[in-house]
C-alpha atoms as a PDB file:
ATOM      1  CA  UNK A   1      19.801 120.069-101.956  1.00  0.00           C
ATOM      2  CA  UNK A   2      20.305 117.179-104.414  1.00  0.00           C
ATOM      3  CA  UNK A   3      21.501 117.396-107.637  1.00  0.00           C
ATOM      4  CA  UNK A   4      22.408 115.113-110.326  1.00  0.00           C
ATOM      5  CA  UNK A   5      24.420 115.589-113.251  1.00  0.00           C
ATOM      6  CA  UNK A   6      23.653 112.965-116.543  1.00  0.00           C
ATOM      7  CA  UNK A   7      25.894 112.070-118.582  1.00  0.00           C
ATOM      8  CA  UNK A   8      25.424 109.699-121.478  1.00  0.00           C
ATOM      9  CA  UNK A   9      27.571 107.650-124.506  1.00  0.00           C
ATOM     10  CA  UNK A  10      30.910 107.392-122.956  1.00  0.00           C
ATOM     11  CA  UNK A  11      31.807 104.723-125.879  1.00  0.00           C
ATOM     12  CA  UNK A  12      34.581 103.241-123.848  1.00  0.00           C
ATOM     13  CA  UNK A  13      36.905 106.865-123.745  1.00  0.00           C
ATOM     14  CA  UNK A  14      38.314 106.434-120.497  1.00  0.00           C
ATOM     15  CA  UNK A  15      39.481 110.559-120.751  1.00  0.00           C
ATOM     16  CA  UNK A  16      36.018 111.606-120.439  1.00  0.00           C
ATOM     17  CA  UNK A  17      35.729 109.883-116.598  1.00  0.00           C
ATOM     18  CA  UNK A  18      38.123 112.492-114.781  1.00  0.00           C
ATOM     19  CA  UNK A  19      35.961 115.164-117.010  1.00  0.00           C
ATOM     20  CA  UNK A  20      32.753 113.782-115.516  1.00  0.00           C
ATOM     21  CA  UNK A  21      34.165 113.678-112.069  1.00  0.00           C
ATOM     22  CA  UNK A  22      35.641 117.574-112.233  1.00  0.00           C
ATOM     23  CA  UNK A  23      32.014 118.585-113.570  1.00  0.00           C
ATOM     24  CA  UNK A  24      30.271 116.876-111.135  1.00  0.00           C
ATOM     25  CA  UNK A  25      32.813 118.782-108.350  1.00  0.00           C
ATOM     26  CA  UNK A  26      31.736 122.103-110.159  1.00  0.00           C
ATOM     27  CA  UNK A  27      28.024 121.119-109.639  1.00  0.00           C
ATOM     28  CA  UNK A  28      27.979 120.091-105.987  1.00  0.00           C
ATOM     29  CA  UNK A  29      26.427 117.177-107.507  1.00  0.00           C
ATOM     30  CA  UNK A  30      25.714 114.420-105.257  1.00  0.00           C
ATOM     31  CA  UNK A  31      24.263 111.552-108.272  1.00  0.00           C
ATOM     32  CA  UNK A  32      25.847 110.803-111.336  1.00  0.00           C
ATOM     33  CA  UNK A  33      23.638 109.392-113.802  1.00  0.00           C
ATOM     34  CA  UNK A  34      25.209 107.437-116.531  1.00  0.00           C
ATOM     35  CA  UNK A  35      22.413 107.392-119.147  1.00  0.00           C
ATOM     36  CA  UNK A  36      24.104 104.231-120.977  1.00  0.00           C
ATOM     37  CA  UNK A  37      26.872 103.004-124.107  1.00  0.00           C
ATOM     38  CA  UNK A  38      29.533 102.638-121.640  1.00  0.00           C
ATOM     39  CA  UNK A  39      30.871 100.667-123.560  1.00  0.00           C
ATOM     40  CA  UNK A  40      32.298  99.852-127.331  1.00  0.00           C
ATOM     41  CA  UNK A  41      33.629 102.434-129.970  1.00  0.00           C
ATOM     42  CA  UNK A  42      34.264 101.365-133.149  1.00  0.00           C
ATOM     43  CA  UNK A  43      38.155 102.284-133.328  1.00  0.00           C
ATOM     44  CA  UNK A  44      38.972 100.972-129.416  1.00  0.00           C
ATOM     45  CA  UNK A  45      40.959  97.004-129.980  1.00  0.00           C
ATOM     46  CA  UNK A  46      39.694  94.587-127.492  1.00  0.00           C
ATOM     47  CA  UNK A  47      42.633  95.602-125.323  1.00  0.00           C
ATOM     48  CA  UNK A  48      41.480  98.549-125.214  1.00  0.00           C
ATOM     49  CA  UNK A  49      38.259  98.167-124.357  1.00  0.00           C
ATOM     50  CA  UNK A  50      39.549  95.598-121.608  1.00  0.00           C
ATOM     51  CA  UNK A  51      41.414  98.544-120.308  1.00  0.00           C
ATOM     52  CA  UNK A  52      38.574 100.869-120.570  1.00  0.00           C
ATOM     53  CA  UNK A  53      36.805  98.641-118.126  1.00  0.00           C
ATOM     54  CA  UNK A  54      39.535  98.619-115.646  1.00  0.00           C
ATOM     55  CA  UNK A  55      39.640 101.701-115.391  1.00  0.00           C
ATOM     56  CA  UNK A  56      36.041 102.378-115.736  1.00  0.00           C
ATOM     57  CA  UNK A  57      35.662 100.064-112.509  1.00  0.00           C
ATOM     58  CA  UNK A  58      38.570 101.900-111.058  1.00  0.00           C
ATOM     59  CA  UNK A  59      37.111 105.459-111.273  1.00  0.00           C
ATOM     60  CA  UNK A  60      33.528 103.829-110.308  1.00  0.00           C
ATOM     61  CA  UNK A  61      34.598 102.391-107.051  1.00  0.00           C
ATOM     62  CA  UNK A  62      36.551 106.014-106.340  1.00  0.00           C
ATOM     63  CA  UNK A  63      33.028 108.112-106.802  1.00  0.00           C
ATOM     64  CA  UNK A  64      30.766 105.753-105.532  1.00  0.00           C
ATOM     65  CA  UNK A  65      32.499 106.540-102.302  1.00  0.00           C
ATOM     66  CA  UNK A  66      31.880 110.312-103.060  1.00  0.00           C
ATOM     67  CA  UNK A  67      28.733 110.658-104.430  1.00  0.00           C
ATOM     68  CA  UNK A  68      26.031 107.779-105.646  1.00  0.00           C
ATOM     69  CA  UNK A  69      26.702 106.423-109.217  1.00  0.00           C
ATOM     70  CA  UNK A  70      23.625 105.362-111.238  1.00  0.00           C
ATOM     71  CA  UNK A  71      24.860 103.562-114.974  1.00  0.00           C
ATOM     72  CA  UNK A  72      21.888 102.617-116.842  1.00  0.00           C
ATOM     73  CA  UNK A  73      22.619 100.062-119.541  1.00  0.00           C
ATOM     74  CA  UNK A  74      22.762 100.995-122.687  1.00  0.00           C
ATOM     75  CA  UNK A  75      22.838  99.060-125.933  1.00  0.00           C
ATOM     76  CA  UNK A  76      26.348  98.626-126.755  1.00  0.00           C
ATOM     77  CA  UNK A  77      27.304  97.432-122.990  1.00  0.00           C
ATOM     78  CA  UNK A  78      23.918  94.643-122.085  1.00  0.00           C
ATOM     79  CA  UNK A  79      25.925  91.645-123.992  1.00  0.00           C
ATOM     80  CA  UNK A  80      29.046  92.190-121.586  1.00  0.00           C
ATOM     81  CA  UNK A  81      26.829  91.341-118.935  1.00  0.00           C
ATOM     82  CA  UNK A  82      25.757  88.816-120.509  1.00  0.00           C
ATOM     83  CA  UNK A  83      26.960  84.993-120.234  1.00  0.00           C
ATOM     84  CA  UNK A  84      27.863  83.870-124.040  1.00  0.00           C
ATOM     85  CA  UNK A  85      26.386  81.384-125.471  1.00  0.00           C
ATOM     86  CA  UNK A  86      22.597  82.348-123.595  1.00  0.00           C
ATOM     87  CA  UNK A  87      19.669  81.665-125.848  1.00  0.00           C
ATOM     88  CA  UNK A  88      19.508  85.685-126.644  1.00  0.00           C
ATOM     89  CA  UNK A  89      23.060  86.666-126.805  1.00  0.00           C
ATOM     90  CA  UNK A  90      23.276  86.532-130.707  1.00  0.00           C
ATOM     91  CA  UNK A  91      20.457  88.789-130.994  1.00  0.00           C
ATOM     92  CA  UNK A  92      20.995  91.184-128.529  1.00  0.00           C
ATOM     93  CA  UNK A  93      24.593  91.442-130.054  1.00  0.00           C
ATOM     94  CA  UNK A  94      23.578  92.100-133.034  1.00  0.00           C
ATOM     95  CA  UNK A  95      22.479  95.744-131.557  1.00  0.00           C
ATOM     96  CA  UNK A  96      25.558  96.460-130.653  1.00  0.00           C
ATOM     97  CA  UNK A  97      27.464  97.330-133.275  1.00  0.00           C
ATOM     98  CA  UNK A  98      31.145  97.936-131.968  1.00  0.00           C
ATOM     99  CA  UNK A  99      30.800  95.385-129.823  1.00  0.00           C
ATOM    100  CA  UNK A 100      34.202  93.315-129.213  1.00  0.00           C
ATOM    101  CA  UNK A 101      34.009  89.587-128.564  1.00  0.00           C
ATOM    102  CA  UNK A 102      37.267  89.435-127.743  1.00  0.00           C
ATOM    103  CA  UNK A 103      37.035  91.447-124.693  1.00  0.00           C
ATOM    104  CA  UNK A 104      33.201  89.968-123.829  1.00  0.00           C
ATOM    105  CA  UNK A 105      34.658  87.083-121.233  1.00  0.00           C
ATOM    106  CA  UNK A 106      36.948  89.750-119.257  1.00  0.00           C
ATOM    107  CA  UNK A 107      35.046  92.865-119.848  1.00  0.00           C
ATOM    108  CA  UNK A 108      32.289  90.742-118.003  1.00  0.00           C
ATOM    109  CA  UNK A 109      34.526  90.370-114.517  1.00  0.00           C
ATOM    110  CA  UNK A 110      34.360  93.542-114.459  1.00  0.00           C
ATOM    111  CA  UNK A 111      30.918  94.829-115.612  1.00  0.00           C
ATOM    112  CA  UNK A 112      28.874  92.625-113.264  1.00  0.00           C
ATOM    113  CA  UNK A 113      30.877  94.265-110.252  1.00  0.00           C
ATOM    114  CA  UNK A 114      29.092  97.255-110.623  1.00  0.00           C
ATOM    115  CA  UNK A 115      25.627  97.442-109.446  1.00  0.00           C
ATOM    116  CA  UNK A 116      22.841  97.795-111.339  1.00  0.00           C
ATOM    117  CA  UNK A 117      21.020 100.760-110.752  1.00  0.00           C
ATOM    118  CA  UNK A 118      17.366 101.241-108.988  1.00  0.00           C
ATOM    119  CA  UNK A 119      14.267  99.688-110.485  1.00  0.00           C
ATOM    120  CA  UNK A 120      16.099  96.352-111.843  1.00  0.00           C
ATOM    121  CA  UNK A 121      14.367  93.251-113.350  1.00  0.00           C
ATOM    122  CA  UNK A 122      15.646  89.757-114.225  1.00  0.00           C
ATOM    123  CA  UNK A 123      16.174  89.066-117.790  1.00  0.00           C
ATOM    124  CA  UNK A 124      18.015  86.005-119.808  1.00  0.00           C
ATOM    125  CA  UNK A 125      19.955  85.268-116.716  1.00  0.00           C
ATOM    126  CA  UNK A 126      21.204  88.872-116.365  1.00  0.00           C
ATOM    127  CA  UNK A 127      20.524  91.998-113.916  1.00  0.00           C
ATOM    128  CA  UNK A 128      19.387  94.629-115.836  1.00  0.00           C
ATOM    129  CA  UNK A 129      17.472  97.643-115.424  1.00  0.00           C
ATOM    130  CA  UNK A 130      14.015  97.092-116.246  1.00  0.00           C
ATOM    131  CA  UNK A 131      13.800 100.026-118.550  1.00  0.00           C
ATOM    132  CA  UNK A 132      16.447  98.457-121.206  1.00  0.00           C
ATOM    133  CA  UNK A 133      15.208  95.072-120.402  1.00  0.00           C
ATOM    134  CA  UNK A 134      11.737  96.176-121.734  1.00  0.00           C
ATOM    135  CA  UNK A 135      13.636  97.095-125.066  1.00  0.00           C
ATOM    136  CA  UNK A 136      15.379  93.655-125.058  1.00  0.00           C
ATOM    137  CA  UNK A 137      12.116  91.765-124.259  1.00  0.00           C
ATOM    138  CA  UNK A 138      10.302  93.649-127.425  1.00  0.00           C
ATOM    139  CA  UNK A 139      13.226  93.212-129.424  1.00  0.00           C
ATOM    140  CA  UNK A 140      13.310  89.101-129.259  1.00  0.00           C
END
């Protein structure tokens, strides 16, 4: 039997990933599904949100050889996959508040290491899902 357990608006609190990974033990889940806002809160320093990612990629790469891991992009955590400077980065930064550019360049190593999810489409130069990069498209 497969079963999935969602989860959704991390915000870049790194305590919440061995809480995800315990639940989804509990469950006899086989699929995580991260429904998005990985990253950014408001209060995390761009160290922080560098570390976040580390260990974000960390505890991805330790499941993924458990169970499948699904993240679906949300809208604080599309401009760290994208390059700076693209013709659409402004905007699409501009809904994300929390976002920190200081971390953008490094957070970036890291966030285009994990797969995108099924069902992706090519947008501004990025992998995204196709779900979020409808949103992105009607947004420009």
């Amino acid at each position: 039997m497969n079963r999935t357990l969602f989860a959704g608006d991390l915000h870049a609190k790194g305590d919440l990933l061995p809480f995800i990974s315990n639940m989804a033990d509990r469950e006899h889940a086989d699929r995580i599904v991260l429904l998005g806002d990985i990253c950014d809160d408001w209060h995390v320093s761009n160290t922080g949100m560098i570390r976040f990612m580390e260990r974000f990629a960390s505890w991805y790469r330790a499941e993924s050889g458990r169970r499948e891991i699904v993240p679906l992009l949300g809208n604080h955590d599309v401009p760290y996959y994208m390059r700076r400077g693209s013709a659409s980065f402004a905007r699409v930064r501009a809904q994300a508040p929390g976002f920190k550019p200081g971390a953008q360049r490094r957070v970036h190593r890291f966030a285009v290491r994990v797969p995108p999810p099924l069902g992706v489409g090519r947008n501004h130069g990025i992998t995204i899902p196709i779900l979020y990069a409808n949103v992105v498209e009607s947004a420009l």
